[in-house]
N, C-alpha and C. Protein backbone atom coordinates (compact mmCIF):
# COMPACT_ATOMS: atom_id res chain seq x y z
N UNK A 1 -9.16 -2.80 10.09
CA UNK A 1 -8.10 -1.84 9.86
C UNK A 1 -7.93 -1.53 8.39
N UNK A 2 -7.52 -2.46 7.61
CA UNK A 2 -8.16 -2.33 6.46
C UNK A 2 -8.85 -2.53 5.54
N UNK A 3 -9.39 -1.59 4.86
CA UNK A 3 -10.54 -1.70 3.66
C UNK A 3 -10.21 -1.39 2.71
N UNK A 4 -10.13 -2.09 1.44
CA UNK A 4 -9.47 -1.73 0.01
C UNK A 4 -10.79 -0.87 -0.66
N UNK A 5 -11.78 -1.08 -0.20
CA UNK A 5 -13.11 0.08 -0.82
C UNK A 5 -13.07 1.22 -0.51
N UNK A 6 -12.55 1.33 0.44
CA UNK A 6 -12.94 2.61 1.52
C UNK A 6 -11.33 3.44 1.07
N UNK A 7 -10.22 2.75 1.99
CA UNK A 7 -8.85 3.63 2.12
C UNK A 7 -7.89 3.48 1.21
N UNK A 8 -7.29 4.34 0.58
CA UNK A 8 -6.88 4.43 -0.95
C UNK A 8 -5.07 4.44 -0.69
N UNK A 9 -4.61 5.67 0.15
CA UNK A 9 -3.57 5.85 -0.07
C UNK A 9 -2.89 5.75 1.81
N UNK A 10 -1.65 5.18 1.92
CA UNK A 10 -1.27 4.55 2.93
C UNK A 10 0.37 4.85 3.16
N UNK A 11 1.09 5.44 4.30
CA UNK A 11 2.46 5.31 4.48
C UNK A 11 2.20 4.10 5.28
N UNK A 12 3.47 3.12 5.21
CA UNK A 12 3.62 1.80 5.97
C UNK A 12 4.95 2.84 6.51
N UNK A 13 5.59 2.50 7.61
CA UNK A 13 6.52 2.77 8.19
C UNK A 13 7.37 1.40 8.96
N UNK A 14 8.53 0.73 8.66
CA UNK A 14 8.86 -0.74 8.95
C UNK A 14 10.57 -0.12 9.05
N UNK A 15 10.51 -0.77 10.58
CA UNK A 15 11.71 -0.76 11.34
C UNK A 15 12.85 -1.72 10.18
N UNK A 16 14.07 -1.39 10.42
CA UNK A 16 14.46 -2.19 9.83
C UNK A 16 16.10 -1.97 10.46
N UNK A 17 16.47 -3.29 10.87
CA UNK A 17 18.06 -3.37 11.74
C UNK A 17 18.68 -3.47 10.79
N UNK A 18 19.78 -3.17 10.75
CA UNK A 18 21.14 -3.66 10.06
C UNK A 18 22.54 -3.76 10.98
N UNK A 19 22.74 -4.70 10.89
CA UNK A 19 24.26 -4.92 12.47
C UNK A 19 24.00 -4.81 13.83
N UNK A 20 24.66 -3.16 14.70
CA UNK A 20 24.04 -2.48 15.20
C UNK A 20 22.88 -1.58 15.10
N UNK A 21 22.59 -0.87 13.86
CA UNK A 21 21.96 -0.08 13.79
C UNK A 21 20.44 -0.06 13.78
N UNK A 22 19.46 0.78 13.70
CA UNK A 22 18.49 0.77 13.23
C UNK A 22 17.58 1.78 12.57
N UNK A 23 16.77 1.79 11.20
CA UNK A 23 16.46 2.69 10.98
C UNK A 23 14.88 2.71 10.04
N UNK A 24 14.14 3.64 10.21
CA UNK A 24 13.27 3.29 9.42
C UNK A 24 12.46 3.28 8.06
N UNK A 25 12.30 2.64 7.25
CA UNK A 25 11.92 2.51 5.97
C UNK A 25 10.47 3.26 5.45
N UNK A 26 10.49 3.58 5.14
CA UNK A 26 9.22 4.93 4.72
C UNK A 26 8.18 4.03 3.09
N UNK A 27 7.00 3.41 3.53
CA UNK A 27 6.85 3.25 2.00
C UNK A 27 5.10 3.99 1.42
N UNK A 28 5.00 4.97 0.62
CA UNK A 28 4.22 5.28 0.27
C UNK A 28 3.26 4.80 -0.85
N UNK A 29 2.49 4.43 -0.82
CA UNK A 29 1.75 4.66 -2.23
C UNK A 29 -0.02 3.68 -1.72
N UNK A 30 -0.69 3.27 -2.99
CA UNK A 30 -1.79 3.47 -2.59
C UNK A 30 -2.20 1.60 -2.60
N UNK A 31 -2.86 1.25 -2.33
CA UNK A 31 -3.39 0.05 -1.61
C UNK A 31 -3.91 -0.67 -2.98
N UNK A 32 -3.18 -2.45 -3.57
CA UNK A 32 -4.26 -2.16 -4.75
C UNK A 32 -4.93 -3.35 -4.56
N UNK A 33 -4.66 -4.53 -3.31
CA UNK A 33 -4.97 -5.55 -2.96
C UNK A 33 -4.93 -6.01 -1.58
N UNK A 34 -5.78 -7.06 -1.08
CA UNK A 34 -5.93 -7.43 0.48
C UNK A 34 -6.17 -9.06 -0.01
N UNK A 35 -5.52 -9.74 0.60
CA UNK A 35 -5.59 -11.09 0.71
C UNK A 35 -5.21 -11.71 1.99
N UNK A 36 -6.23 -13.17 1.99
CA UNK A 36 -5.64 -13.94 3.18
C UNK A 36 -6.66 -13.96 4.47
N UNK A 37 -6.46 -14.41 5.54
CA UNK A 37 -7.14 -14.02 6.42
C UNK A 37 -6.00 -14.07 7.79
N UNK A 38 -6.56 -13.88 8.87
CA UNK A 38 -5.28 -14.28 10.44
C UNK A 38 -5.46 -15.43 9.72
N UNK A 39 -3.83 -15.48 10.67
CA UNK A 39 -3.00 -14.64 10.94
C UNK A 39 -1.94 -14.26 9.66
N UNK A 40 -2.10 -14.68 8.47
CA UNK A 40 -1.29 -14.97 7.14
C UNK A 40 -1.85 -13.66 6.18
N UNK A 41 -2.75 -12.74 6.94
CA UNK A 41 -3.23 -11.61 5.69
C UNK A 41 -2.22 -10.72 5.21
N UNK A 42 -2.24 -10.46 4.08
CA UNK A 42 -1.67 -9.74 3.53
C UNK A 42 -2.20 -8.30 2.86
N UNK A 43 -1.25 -7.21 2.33
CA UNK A 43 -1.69 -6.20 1.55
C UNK A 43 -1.03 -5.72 0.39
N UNK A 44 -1.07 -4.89 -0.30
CA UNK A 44 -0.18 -4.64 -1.57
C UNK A 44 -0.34 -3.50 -1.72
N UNK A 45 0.62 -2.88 -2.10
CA UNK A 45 1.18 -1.33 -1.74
C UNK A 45 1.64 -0.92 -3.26
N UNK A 46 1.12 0.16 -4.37
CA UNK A 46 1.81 0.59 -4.78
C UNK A 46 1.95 1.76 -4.88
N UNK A 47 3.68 2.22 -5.64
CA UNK A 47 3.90 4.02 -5.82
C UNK A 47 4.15 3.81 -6.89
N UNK A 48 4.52 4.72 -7.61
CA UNK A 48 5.40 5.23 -8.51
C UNK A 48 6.77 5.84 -8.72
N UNK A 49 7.50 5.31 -8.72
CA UNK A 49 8.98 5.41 -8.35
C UNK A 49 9.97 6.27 -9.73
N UNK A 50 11.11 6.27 -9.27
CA UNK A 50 11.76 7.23 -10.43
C UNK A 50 11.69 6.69 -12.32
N UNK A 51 11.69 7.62 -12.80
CA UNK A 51 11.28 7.30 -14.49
C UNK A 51 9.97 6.56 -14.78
N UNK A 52 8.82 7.41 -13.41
CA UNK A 52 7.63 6.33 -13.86
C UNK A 52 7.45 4.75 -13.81
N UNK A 53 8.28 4.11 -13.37
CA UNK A 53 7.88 2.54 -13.17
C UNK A 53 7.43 2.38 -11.89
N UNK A 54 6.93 1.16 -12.28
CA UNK A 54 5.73 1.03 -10.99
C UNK A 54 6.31 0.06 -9.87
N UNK A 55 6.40 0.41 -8.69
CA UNK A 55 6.81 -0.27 -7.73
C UNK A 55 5.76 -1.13 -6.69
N UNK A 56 5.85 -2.04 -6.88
CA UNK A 56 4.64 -2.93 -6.03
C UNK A 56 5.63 -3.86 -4.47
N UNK A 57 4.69 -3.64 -3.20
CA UNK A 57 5.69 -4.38 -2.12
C UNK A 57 4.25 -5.27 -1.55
N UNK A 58 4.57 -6.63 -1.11
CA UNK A 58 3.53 -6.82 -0.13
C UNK A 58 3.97 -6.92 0.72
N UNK A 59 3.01 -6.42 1.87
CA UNK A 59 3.40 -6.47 3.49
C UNK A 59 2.66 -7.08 4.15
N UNK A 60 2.73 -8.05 4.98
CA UNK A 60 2.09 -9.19 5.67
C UNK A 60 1.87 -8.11 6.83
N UNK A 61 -0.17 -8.58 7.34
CA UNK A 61 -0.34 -7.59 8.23
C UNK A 61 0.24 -7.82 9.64
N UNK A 62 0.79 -8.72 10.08
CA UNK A 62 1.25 -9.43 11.08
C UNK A 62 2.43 -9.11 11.45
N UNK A 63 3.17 -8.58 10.57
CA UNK A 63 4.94 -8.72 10.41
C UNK A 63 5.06 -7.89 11.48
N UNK A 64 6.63 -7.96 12.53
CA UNK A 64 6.85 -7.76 13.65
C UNK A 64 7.15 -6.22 13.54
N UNK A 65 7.93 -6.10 12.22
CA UNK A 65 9.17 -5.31 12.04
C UNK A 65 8.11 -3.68 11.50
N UNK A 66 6.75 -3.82 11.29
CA UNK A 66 6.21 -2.58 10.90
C UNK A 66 5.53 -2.13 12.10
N UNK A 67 6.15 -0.77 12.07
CA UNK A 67 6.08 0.13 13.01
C UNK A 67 4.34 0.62 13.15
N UNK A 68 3.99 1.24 12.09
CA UNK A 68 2.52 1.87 12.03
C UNK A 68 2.49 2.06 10.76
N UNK A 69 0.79 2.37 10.50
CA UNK A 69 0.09 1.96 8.84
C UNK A 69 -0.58 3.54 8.79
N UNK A 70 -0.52 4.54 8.35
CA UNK A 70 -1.05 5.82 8.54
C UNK A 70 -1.79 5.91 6.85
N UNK A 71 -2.87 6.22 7.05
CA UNK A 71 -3.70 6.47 6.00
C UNK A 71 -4.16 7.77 5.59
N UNK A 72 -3.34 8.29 4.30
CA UNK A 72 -3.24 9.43 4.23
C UNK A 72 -4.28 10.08 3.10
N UNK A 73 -4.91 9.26 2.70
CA UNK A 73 -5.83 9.64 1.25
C UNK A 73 -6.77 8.25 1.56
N UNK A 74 -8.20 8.95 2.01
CA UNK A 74 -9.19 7.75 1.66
C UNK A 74 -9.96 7.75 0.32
N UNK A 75 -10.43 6.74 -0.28
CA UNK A 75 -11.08 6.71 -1.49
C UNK A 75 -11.88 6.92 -2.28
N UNK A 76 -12.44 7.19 -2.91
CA UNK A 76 -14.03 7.28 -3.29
C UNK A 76 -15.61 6.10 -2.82
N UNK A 77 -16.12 6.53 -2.99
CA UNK A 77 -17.48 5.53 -2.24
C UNK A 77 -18.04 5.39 -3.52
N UNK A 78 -17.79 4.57 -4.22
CA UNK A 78 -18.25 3.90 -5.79
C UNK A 78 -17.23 2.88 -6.68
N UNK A 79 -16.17 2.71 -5.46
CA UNK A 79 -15.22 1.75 -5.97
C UNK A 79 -15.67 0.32 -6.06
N UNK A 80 -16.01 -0.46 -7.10
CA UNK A 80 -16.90 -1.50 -6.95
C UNK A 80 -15.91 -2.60 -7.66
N UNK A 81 -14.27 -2.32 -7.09
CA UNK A 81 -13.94 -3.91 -7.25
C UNK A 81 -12.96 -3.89 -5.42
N UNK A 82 -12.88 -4.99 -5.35
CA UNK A 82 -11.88 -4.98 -3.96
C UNK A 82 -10.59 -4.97 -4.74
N UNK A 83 -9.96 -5.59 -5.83
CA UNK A 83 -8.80 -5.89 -6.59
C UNK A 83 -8.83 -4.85 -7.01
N UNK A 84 -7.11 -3.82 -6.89
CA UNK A 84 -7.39 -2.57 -8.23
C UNK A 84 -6.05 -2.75 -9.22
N UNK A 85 -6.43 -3.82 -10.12
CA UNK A 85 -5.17 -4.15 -10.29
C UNK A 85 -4.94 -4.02 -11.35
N UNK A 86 -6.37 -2.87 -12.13
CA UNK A 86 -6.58 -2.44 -13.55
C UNK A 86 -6.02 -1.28 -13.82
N UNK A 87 -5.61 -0.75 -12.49
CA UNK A 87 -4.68 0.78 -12.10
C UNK A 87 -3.25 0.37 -12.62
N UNK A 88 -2.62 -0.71 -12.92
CA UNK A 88 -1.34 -0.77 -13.53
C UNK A 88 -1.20 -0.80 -14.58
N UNK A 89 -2.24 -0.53 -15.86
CA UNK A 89 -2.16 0.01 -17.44
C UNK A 89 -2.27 1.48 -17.39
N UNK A 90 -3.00 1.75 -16.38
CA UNK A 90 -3.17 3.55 -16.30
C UNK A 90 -1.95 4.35 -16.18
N UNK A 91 -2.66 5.59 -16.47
CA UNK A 91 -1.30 7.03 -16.66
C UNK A 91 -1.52 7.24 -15.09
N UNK A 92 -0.12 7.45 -14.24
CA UNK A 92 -0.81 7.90 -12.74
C UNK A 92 -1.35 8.80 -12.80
N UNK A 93 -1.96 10.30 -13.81
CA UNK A 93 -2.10 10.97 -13.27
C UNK A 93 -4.31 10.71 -13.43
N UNK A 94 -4.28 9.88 -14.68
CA UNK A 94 -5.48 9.14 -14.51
C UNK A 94 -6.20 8.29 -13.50
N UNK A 95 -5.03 7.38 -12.72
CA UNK A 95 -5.53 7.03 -11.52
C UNK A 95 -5.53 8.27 -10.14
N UNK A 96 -4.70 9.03 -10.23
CA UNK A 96 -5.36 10.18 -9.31
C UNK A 96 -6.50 10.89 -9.27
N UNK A 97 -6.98 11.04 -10.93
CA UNK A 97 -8.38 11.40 -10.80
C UNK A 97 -9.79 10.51 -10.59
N UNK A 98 -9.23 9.06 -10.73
CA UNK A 98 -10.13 8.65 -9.96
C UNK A 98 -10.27 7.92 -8.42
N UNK A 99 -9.31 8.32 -7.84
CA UNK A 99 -9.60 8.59 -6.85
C UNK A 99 -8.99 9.72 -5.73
């Protein structure tokens, strides 16, 4: 399901209760790590959030509470690290052009 070489950019969508209610959490941005294996794997999600700072979440692939993983931007075919974790000194609009 996932490939950090291959699929670049990702909405997670994760239910989330409060009291009665329920509603769902929207998180966009692009994939910059995969760790772990079953049932404990994990992923790492980042965007770019207001005034430019960088927002990083990990989401355990297992977790009950995420709804669906929709992959909205796949990557280039010359990405030759699995870690992209050299994308957090970059200008975003530099990491958009490369990938």
């Amino acid at each position: 399901m996932l490939n950090s070489e291959s699929e670049t950019e990702f909405v997670v969508v994760q239910k989330i209760k409060e009291g009665g209610k329920s509603r769902e959490a929207i998180f966009e941005g692009m994939v910059i790590g995969i760790k772990g294996r079953n049932p404990g794997k994990t992923f790492m999600v980042r965007r770019i959030g207001e005034a430019g700072i960088g927002i990083e979440r990990i989401f355990p692939l297992n977790l009950p509470t995420i709804d669906k993983v929709i992959v909205v931007k796949r990557g280039i075919e010359g990405v030759k690290r699995a870690k992209l974790y050299y994308t957090r000194e970059k200008a975003p609009t530099e990491v958009e052009m490369n990938f």
